[in-house]
PDB file of N, CA and C in Angstrom:
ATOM      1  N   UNK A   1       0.840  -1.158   0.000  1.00  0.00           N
ATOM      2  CA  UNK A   1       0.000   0.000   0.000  1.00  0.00           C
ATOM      3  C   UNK A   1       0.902   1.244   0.000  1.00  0.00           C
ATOM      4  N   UNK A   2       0.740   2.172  -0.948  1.00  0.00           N
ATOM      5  CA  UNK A   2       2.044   3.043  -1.608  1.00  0.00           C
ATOM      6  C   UNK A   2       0.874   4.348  -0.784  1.00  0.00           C
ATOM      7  N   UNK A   3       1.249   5.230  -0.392  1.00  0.00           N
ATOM      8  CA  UNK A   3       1.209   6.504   0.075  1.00  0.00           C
ATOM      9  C   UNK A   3       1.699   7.879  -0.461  1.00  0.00           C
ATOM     10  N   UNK A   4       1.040   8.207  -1.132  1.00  0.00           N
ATOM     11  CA  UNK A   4       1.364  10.078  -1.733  1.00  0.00           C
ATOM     12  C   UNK A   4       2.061  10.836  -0.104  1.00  0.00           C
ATOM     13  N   UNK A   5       3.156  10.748  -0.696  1.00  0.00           N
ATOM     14  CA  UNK A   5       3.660  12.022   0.129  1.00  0.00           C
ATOM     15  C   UNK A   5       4.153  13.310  -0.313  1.00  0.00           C
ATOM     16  N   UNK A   6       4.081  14.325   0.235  1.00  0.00           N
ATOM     17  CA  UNK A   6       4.589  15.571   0.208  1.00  0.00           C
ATOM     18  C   UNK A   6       5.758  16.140   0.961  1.00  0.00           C
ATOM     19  N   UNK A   7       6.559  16.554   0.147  1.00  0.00           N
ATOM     20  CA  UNK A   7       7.845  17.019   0.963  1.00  0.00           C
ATOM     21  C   UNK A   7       8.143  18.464   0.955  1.00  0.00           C
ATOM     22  N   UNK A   8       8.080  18.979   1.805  1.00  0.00           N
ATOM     23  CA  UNK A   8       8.263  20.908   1.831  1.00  0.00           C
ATOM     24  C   UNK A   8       9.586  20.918   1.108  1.00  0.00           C
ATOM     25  N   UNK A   9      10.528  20.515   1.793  1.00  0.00           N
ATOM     26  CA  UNK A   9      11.613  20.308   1.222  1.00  0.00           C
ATOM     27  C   UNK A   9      12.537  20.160   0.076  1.00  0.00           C
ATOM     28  N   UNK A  10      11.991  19.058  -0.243  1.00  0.00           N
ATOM     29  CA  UNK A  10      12.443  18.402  -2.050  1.00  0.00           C
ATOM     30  C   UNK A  10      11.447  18.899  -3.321  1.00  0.00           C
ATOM     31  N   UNK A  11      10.357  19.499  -2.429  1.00  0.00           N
ATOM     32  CA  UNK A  11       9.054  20.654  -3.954  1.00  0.00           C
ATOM     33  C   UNK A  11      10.253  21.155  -4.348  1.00  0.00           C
ATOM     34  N   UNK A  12      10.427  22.561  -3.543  1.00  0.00           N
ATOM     35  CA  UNK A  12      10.914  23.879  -3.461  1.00  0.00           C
ATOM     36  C   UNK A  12      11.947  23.835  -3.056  1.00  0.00           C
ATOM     37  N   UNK A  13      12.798  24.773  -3.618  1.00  0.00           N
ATOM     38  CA  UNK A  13      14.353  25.193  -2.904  1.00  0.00           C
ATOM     39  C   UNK A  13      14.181  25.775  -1.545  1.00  0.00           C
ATOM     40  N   UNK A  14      13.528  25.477  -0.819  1.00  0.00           N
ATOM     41  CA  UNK A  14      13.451  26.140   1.119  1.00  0.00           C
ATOM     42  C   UNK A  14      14.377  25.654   1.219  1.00  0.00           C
ATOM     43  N   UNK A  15      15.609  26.319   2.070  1.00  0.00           N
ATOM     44  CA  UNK A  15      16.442  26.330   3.120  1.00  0.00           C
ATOM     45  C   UNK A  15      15.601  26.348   4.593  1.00  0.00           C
ATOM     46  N   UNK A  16      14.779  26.963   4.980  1.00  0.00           N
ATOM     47  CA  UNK A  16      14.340  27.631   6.075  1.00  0.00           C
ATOM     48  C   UNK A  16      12.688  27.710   6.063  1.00  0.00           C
ATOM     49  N   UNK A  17      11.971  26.835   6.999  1.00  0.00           N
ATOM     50  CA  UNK A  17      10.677  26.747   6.995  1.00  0.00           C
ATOM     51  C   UNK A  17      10.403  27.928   7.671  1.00  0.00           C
ATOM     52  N   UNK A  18       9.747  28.916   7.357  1.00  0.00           N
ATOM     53  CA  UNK A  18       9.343  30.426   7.913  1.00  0.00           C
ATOM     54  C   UNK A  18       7.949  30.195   8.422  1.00  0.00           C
ATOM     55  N   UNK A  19       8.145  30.778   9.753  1.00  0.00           N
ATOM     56  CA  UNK A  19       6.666  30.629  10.284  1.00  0.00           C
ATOM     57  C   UNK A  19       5.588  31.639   9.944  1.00  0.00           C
ATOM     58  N   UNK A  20       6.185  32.562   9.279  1.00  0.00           N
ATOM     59  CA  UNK A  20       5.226  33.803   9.171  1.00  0.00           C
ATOM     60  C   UNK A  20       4.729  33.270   7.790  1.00  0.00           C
ATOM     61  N   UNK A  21       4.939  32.080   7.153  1.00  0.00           N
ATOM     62  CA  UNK A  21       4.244  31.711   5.529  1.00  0.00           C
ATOM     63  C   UNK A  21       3.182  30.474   6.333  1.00  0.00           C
ATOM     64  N   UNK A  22       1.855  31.112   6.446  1.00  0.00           N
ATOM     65  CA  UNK A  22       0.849  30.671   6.955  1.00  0.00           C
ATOM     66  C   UNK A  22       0.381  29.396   6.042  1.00  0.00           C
ATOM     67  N   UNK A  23       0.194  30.110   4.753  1.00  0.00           N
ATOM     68  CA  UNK A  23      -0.363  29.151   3.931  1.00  0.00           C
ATOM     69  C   UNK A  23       0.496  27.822   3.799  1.00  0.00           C
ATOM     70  N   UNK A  24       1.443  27.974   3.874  1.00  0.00           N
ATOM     71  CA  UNK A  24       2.461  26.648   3.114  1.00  0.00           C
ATOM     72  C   UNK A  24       2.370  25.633   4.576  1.00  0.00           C
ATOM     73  N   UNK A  25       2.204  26.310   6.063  1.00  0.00           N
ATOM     74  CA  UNK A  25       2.079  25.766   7.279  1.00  0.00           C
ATOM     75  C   UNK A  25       0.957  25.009   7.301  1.00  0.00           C
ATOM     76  N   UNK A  26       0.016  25.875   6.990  1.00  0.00           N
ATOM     77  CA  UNK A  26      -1.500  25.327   6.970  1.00  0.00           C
ATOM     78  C   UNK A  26      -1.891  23.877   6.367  1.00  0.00           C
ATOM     79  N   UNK A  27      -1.203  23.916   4.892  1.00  0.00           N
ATOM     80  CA  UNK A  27      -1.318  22.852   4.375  1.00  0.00           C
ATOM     81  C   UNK A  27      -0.802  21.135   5.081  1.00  0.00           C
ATOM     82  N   UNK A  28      -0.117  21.514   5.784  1.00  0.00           N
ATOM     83  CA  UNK A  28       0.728  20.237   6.825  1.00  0.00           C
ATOM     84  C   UNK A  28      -0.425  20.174   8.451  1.00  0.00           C
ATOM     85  N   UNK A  29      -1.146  20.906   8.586  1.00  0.00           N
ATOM     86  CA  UNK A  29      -1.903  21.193   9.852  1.00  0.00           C
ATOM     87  C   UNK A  29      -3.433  20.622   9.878  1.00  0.00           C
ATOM     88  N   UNK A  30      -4.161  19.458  10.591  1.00  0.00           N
ATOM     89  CA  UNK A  30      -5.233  18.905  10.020  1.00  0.00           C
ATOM     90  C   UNK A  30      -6.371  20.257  10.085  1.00  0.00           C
ATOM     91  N   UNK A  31      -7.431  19.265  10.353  1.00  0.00           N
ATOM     92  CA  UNK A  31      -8.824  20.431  10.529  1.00  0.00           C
ATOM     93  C   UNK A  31      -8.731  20.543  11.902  1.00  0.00           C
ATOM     94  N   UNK A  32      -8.136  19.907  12.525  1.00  0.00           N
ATOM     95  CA  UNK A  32      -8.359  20.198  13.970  1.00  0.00           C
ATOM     96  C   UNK A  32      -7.433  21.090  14.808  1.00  0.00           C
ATOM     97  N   UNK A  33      -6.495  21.712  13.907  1.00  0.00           N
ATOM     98  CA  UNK A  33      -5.388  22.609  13.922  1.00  0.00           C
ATOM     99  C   UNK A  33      -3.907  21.613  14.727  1.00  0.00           C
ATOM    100  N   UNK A  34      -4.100  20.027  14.336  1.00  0.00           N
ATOM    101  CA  UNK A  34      -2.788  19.862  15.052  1.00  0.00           C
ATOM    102  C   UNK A  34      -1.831  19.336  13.419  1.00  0.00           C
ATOM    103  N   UNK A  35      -0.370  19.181  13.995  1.00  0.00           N
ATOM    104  CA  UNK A  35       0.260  19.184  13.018  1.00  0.00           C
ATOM    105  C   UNK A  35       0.529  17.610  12.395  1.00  0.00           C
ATOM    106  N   UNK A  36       0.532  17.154  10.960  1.00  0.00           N
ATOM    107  CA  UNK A  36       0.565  16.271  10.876  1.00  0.00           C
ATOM    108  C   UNK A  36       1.983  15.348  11.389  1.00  0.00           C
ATOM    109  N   UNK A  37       2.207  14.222  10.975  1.00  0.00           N
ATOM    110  CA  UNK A  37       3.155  13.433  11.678  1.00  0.00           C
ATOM    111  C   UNK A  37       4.308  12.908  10.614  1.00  0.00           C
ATOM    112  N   UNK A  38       5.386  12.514  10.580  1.00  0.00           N
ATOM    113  CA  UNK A  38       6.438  12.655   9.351  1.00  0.00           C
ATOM    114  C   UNK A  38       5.501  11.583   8.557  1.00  0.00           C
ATOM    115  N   UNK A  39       5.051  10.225   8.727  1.00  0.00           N
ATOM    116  CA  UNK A  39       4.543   9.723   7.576  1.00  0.00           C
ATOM    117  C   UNK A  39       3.173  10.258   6.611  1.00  0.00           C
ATOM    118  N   UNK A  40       2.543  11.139   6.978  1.00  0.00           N
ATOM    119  CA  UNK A  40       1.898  11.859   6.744  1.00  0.00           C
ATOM    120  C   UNK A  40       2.401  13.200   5.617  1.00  0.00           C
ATOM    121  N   UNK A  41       3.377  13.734   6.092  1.00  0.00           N
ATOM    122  CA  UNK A  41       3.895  15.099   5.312  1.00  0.00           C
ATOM    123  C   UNK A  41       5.056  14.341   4.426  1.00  0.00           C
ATOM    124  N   UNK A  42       5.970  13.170   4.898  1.00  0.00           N
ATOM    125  CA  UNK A  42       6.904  12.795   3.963  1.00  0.00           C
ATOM    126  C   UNK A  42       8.444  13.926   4.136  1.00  0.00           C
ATOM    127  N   UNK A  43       8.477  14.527   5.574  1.00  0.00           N
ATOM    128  CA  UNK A  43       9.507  15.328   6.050  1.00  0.00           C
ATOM    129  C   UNK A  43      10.587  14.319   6.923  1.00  0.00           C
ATOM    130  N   UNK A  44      11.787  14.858   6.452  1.00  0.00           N
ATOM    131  CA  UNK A  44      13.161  14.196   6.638  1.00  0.00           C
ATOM    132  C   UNK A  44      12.819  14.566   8.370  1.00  0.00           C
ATOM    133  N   UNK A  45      13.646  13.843   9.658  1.00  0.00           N
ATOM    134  CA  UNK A  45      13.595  13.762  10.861  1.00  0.00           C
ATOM    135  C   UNK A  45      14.211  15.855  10.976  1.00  0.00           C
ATOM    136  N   UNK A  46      15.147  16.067  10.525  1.00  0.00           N
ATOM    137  CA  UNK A  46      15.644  17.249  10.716  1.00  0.00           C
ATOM    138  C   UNK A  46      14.329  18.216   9.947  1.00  0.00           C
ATOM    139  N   UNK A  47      13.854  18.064   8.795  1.00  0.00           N
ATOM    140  CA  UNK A  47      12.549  19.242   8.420  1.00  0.00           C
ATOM    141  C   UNK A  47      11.292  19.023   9.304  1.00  0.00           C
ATOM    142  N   UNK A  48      11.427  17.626  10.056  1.00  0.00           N
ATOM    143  CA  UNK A  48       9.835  17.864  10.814  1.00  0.00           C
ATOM    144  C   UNK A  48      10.342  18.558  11.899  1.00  0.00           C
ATOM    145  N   UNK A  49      11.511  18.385  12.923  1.00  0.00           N
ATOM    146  CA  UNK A  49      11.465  19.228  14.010  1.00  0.00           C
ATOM    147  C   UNK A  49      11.523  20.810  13.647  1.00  0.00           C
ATOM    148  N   UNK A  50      12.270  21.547  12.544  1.00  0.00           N
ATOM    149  CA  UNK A  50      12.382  22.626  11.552  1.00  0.00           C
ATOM    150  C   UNK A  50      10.326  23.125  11.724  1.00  0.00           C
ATOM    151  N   UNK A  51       9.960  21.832  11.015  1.00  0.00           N
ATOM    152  CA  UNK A  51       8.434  22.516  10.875  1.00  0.00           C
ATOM    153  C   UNK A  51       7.262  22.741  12.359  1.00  0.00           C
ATOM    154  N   UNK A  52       8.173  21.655  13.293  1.00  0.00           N
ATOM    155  CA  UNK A  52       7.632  21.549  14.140  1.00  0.00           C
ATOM    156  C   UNK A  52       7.680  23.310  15.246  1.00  0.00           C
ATOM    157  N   UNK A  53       9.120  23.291  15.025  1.00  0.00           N
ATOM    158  CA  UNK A  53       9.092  24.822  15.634  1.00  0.00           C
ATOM    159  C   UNK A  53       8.827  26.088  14.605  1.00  0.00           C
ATOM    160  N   UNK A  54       8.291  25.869  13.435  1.00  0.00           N
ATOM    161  CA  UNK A  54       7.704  27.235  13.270  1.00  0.00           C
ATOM    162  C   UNK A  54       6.324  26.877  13.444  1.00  0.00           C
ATOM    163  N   UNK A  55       5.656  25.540  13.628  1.00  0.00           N
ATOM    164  CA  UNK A  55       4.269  25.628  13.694  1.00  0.00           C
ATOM    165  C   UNK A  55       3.795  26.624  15.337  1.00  0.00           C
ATOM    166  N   UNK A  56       4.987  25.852  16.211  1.00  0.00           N
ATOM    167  CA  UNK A  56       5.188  26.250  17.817  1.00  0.00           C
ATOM    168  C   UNK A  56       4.946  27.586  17.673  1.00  0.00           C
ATOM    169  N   UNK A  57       6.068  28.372  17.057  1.00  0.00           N
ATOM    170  CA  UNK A  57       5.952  29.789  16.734  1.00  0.00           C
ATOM    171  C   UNK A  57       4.914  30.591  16.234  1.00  0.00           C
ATOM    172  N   UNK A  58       4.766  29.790  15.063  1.00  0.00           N
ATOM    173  CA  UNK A  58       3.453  30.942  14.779  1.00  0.00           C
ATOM    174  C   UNK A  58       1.730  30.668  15.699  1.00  0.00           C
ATOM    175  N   UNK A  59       1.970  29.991  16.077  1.00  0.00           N
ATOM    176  CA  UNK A  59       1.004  29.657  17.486  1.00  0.00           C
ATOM    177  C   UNK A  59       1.197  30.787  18.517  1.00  0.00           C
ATOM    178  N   UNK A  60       2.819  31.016  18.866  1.00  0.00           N
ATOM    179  CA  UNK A  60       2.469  31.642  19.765  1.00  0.00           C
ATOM    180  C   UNK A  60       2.760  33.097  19.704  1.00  0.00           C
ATOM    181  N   UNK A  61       2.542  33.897  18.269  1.00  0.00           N
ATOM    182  CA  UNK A  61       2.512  34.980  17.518  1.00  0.00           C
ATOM    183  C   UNK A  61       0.967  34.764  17.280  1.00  0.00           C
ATOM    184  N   UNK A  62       0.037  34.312  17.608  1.00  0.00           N
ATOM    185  CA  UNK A  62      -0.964  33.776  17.333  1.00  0.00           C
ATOM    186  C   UNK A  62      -1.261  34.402  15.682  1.00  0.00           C
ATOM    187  N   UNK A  63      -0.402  33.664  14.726  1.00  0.00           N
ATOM    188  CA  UNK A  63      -0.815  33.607  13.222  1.00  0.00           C
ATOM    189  C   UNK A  63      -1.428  32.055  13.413  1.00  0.00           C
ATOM    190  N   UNK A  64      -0.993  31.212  13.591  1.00  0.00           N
ATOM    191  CA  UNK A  64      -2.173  30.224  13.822  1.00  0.00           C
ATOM    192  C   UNK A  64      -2.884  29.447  15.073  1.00  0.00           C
ATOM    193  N   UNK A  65      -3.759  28.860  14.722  1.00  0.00           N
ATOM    194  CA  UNK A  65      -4.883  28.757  15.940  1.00  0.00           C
ATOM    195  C   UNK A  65      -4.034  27.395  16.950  1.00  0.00           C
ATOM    196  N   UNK A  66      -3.978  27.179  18.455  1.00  0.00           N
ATOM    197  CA  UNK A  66      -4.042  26.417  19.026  1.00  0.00           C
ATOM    198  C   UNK A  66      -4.493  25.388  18.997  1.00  0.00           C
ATOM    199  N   UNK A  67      -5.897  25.408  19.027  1.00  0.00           N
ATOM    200  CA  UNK A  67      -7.097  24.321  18.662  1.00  0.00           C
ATOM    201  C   UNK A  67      -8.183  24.899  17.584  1.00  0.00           C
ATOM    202  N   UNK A  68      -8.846  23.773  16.749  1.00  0.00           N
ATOM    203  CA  UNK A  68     -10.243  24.834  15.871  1.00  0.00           C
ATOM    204  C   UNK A  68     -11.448  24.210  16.875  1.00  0.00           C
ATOM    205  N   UNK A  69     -12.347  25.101  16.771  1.00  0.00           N
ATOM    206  CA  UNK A  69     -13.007  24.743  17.568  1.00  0.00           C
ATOM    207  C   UNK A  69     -14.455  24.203  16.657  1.00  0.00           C
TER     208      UNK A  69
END
């Protein structure tokens, strides 16, 4: 059973997952505002903790939500 993954990483030339790019965050974040998990996004161990702290960040810049309610 083969799985579509997505890689922030290997799309686009990013060096640097920016937390202030909402949209590109959003897309990795379910409906329930939590973040998905590496087999899910298809992020190397070093880009999920990378994504993991700008999701942290822009949470607590509140650009994105904690929980959806």
């Amino acid at each position: 059973m083969e799985q579509t993954t997505h890689n922030l990483h290997k799309k686009t030339t990013i060096e640097h997952i920016d937390y202030k790019d909402i949209t590109r965050l959003g897309a990795y974040v379910n409906p329930h505002a939590r973040m998905l998990n590496r087999r899910r996004t298809g992020f190397s161990a070093k880009a999920q903790r990378d994504f993991a702290n700008a999701i942290k960040r822009a949470r607590f810049m509140a650009l994105l939500p904690y929980i959806q309610h």
